[in-house]
N, C-alpha and C. Protein backbone atom coordinates (compact mmCIF):
# COMPACT_ATOMS: atom_id res chain seq x y z
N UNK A 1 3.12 -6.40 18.11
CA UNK A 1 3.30 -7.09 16.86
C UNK A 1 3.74 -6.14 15.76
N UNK A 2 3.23 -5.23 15.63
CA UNK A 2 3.43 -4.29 14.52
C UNK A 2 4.52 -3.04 14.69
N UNK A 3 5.64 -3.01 14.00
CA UNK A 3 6.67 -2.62 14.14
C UNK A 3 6.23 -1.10 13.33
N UNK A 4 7.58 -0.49 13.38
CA UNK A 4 7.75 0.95 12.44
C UNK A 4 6.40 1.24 11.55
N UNK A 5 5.84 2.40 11.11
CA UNK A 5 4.91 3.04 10.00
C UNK A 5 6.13 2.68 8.76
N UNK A 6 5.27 1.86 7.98
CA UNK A 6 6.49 1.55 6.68
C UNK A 6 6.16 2.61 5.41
N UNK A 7 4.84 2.99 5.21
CA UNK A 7 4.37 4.03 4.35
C UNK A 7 2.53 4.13 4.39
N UNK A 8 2.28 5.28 4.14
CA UNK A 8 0.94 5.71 3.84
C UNK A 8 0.83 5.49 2.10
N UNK A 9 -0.19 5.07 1.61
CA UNK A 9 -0.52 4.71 0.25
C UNK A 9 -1.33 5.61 -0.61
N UNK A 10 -1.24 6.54 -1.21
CA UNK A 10 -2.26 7.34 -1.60
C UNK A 10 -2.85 7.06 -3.17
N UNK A 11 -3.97 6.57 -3.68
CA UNK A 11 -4.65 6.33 -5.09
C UNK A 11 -4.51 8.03 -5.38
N UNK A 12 -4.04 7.73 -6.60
CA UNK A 12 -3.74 9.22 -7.64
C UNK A 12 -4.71 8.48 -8.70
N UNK A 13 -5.48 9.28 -9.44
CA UNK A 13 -5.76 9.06 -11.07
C UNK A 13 -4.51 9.36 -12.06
N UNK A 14 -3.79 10.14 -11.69
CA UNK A 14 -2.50 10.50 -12.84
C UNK A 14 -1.41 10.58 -11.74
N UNK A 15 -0.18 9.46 -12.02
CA UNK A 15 0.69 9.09 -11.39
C UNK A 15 1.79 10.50 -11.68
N UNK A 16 2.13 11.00 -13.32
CA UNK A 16 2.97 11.40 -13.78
C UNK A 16 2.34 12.75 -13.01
N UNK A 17 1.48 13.18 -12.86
CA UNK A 17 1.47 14.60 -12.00
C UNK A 17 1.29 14.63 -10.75
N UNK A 18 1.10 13.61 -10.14
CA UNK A 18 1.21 13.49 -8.44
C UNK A 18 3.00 13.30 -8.11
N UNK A 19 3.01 13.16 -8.69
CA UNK A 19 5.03 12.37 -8.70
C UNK A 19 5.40 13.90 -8.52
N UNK A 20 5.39 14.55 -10.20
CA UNK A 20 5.05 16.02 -9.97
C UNK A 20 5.18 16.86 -8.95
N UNK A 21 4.14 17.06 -8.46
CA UNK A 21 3.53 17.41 -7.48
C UNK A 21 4.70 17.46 -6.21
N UNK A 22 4.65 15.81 -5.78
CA UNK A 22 5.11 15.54 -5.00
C UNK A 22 7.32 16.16 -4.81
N UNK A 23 7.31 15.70 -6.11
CA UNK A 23 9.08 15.85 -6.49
C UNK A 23 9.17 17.42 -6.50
N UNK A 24 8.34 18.36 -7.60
CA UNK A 24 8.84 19.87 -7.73
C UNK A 24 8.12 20.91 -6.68
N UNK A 25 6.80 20.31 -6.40
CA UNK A 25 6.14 21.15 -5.39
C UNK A 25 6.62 21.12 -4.35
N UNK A 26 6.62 19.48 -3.71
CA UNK A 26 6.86 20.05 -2.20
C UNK A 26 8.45 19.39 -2.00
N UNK A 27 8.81 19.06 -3.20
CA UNK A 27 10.77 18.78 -2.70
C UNK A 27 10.90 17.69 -2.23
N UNK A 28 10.12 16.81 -2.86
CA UNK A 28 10.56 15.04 -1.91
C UNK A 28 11.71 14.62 -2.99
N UNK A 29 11.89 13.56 -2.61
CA UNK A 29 12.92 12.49 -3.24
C UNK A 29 11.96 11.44 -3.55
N UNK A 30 11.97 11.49 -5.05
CA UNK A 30 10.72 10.31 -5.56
C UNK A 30 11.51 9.61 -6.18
N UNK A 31 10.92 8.19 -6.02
CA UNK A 31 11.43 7.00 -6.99
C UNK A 31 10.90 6.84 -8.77
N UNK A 32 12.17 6.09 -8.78
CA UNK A 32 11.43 5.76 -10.41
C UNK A 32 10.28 4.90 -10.36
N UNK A 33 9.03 5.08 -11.72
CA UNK A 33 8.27 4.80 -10.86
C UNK A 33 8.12 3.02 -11.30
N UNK A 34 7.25 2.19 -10.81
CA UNK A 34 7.13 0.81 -10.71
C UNK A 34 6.15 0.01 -11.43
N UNK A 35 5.70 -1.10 -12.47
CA UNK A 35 4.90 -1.66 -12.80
C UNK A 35 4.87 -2.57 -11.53
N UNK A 36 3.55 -3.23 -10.78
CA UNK A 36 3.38 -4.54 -10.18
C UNK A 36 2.15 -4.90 -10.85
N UNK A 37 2.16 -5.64 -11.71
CA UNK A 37 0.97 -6.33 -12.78
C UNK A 37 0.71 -7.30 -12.01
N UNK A 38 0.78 -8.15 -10.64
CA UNK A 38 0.53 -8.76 -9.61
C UNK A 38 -0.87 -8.39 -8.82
N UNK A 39 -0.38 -7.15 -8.17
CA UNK A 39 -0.89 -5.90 -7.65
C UNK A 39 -2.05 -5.33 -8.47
N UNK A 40 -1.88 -5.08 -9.28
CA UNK A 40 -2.83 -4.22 -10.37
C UNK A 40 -2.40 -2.98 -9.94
N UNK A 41 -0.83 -2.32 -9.91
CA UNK A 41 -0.69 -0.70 -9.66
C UNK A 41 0.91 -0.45 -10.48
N UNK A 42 0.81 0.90 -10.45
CA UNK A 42 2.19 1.33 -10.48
C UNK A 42 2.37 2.26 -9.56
N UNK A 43 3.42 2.37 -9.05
CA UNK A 43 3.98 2.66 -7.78
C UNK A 43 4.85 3.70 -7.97
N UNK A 44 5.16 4.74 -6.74
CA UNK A 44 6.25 5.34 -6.62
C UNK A 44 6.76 5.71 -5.72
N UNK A 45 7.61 5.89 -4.98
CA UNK A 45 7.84 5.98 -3.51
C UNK A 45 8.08 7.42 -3.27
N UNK A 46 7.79 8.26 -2.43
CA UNK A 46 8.19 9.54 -1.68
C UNK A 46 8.79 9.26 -0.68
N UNK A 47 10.55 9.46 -1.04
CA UNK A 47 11.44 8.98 0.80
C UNK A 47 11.08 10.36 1.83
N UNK A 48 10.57 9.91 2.73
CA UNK A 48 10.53 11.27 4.03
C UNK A 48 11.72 10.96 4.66
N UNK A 49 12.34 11.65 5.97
CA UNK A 49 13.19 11.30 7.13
C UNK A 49 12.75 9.83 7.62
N UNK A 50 11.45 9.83 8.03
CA UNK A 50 10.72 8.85 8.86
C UNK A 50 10.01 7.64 8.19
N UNK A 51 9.56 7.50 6.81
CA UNK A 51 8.99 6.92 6.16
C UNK A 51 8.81 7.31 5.01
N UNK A 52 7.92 6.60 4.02
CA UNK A 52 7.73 6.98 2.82
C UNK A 52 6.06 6.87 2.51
N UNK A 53 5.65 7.94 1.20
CA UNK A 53 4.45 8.13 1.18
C UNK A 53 4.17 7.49 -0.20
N UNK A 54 3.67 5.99 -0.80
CA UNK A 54 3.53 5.20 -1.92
C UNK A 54 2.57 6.31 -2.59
N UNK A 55 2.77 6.48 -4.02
CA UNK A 55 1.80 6.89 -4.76
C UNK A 55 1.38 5.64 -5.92
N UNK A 56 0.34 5.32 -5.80
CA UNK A 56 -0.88 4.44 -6.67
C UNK A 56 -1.48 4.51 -7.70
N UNK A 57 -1.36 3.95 -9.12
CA UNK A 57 -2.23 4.47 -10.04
C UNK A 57 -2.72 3.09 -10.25
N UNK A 58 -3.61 3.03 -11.03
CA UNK A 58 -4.43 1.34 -11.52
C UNK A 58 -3.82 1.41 -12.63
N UNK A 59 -3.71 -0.05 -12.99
CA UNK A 59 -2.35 -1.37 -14.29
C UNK A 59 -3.46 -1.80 -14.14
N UNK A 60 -3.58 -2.56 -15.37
CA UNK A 60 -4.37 -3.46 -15.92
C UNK A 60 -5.84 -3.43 -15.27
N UNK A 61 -7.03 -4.16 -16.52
CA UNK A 61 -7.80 -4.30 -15.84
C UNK A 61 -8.14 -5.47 -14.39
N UNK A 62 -9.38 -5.13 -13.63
CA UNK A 62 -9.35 -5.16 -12.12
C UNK A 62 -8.90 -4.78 -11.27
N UNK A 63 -7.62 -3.87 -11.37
CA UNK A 63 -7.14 -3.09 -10.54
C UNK A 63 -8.32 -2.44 -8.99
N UNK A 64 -7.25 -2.86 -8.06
CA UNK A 64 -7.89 -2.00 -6.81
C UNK A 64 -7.79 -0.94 -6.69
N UNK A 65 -7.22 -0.11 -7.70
CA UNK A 65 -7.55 1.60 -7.18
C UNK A 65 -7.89 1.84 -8.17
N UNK A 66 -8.47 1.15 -9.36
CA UNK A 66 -9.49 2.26 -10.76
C UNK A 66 -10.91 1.74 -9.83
N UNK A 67 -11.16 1.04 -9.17
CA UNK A 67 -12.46 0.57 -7.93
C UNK A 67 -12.60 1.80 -6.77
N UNK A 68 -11.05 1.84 -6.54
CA UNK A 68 -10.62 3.11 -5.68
C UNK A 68 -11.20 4.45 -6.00
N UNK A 69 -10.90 4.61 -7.37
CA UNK A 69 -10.95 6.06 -7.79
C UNK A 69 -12.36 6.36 -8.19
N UNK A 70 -13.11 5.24 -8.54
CA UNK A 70 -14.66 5.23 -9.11
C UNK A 70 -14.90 6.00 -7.89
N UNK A 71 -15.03 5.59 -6.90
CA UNK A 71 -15.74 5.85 -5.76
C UNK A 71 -15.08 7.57 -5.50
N UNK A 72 -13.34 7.98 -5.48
CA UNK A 72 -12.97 8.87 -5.19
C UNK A 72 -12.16 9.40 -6.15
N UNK A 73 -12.81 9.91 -7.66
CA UNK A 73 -11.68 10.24 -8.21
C UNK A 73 -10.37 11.09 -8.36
N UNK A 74 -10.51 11.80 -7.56
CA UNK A 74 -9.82 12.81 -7.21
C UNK A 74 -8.30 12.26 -5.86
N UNK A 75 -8.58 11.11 -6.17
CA UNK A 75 -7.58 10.15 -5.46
C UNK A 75 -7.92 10.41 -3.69
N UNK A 76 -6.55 10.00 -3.43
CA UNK A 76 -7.20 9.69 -1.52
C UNK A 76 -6.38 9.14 -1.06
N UNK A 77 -6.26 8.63 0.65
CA UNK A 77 -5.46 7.85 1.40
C UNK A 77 -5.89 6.41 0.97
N UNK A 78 -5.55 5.01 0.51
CA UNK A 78 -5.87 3.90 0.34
C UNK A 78 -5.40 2.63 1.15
N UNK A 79 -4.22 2.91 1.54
CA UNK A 79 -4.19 2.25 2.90
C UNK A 79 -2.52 2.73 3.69
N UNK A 80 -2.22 2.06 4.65
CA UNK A 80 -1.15 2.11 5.87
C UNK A 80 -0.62 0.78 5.67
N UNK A 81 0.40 1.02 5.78
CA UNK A 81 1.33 -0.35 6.16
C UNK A 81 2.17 -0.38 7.07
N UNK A 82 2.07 -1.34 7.53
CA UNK A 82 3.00 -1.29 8.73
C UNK A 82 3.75 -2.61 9.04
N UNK A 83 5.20 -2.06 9.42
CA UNK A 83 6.22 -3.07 9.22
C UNK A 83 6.13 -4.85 10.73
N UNK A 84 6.29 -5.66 10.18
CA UNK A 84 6.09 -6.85 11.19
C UNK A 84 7.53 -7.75 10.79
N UNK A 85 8.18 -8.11 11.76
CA UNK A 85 8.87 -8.75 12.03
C UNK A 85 9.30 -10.58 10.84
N UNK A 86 7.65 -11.12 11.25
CA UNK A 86 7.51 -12.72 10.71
C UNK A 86 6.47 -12.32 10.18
N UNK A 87 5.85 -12.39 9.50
CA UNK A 87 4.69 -12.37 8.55
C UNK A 87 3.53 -13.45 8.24
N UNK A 88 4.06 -14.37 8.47
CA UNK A 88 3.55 -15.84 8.89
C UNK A 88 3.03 -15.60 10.14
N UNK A 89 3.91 -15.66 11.29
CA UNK A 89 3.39 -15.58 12.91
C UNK A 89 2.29 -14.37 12.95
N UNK A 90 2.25 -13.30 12.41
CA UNK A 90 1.35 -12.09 12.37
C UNK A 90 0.25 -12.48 11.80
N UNK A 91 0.53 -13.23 10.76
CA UNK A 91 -1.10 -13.49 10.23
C UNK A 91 -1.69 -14.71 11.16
N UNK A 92 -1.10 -15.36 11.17
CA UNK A 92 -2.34 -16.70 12.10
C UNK A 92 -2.43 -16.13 13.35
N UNK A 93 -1.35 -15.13 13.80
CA UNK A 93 -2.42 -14.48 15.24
C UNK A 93 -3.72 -13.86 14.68
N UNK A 94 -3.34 -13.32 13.98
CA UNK A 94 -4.37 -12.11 13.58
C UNK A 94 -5.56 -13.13 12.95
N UNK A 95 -5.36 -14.13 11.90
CA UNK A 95 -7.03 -14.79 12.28
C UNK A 95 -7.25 -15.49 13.47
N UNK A 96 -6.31 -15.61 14.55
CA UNK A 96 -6.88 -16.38 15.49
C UNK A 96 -7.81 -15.31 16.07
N UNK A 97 -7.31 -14.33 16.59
CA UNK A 97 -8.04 -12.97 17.33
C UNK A 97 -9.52 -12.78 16.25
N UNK A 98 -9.80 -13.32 14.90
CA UNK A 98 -11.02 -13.14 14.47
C UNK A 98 -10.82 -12.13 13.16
N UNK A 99 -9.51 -11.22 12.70
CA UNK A 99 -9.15 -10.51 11.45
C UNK A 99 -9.11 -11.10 10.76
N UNK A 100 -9.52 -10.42 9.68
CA UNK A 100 -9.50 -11.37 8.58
C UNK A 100 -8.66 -10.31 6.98
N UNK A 101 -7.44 -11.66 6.87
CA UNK A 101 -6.58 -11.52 6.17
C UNK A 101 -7.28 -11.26 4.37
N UNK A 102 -7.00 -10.55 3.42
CA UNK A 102 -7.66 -10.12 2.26
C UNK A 102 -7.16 -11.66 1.45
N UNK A 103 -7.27 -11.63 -0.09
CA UNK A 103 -7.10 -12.33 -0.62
C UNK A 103 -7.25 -13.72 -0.36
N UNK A 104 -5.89 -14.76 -1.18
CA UNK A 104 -6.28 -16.48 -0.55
C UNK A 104 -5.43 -16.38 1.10
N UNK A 105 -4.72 -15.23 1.55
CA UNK A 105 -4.33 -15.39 3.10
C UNK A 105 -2.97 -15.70 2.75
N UNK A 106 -2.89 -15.55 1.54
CA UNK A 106 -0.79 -15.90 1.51
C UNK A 106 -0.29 -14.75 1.23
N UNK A 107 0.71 -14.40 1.65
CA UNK A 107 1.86 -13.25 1.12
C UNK A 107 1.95 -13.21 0.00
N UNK A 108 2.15 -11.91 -0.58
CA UNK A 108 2.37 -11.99 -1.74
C UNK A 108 4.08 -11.14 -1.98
N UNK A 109 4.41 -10.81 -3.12
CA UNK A 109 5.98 -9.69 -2.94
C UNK A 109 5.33 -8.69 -3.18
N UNK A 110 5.39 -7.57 -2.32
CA UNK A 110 5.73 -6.35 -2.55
C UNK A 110 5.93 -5.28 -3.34
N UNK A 111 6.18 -4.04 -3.58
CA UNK A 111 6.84 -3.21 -4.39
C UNK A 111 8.11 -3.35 -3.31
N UNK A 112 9.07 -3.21 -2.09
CA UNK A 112 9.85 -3.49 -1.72
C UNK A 112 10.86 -4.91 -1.81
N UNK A 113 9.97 -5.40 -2.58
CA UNK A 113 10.56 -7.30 -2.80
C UNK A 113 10.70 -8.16 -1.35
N UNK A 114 9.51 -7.63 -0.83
CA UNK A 114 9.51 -8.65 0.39
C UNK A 114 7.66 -9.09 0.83
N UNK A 115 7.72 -10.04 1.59
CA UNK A 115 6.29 -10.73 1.79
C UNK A 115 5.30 -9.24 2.66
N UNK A 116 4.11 -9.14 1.87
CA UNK A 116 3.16 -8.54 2.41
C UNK A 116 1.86 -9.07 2.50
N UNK A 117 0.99 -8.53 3.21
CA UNK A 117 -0.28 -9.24 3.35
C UNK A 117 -1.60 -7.60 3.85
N UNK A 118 -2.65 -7.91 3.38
CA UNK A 118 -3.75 -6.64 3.62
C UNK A 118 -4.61 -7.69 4.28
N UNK A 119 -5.27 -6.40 5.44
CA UNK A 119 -6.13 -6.59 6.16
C UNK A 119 -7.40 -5.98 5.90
N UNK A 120 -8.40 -6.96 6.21
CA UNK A 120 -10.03 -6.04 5.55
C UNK A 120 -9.89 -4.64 6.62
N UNK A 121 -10.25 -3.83 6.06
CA UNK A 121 -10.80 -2.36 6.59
C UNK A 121 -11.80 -2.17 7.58
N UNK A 122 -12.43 -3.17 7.58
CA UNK A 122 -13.62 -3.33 8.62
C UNK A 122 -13.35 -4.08 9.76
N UNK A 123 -12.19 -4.58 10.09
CA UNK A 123 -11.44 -5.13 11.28
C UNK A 123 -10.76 -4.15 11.53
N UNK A 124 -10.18 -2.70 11.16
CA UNK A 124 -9.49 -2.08 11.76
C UNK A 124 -9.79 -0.31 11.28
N UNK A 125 -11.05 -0.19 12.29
CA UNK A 125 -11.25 0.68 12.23
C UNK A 125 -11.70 1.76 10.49
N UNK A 126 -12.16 1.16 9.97
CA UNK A 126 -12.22 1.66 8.50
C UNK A 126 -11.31 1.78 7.51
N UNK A 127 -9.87 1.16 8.00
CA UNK A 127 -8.79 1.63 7.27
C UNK A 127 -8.44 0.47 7.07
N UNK A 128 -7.88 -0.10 4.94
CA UNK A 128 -6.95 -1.15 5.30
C UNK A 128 -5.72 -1.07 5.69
N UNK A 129 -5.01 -2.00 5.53
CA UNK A 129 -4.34 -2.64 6.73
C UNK A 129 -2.63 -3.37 5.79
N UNK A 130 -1.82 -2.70 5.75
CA UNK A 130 -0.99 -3.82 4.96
C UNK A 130 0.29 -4.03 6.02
N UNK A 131 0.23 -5.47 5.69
CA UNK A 131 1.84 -5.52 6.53
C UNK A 131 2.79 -6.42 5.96
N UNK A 132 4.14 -5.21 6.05
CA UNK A 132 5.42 -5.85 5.26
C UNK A 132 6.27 -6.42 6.29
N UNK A 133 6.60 -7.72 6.19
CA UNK A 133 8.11 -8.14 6.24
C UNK A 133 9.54 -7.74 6.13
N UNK A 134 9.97 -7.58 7.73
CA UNK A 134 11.08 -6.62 7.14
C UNK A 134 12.39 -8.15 7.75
């Protein structure tokens, strides 16, 4: 079911120096970076050869990574995504098998502008779980 590694997600507390970091230290190719007021994040992409590494800060209040960062402020891995074909057909397997899909269970858009969906962390091994529509 689960196609290509689409990106690793990492919660930063400060976006503008992980970008930083990421762009002058170690020489990536970073994106401009992204409001998703949907989401509760702003975003930035690190292109690798093979994939890309999302960097995370918390937008607005409720945000899932100022929840994130309470716990780890010093930021962290926050989740994996991984690319699926139909997004629809992936999720009703996946609650049929007993996973259980986050939110109301609908897709939402992306920072890529396409349907994604998160999986609880406790169905897969401690880690969540996101999967994009390609």
């Amino acid at each position: 079911m689960i196609g290509r590694l689409n990106h690793v997600a990492l919660a930063v507390p400060d976006l503008a120096k992980a970008t930083a970091l990421y762009r002058d230290t170690l020489g990536g190719k970073v994106s401009a970076s992204q409001a998703l007021p949907e989401h509760g994040v702003t975003v930035v992409f690190v292109e690798l050869p093979n994939t890309k590494v999302e960097l995370l800060e918390p937008l607005g209040e409720g945000s899932p990574i100022a929840a994130f960062l309470e716990k780890s402020p010093s930021g962290g891995m926050h989740h994996i995504c991984y690319e699926v074909d139909d997004i629809l057909v992936a999720a009703e397997k996946l609650k049929a098998d007993g996973a259980r899909v986050l939110g109301n269970g609908e897709p939402k858009i992306g920072a890529h502008g396409k349907p994604v969906l998160f999986l609880h962390p406790k169905d897969f091994a401690g880690t969540l779980v996101e999967l994009e529509q390609v």
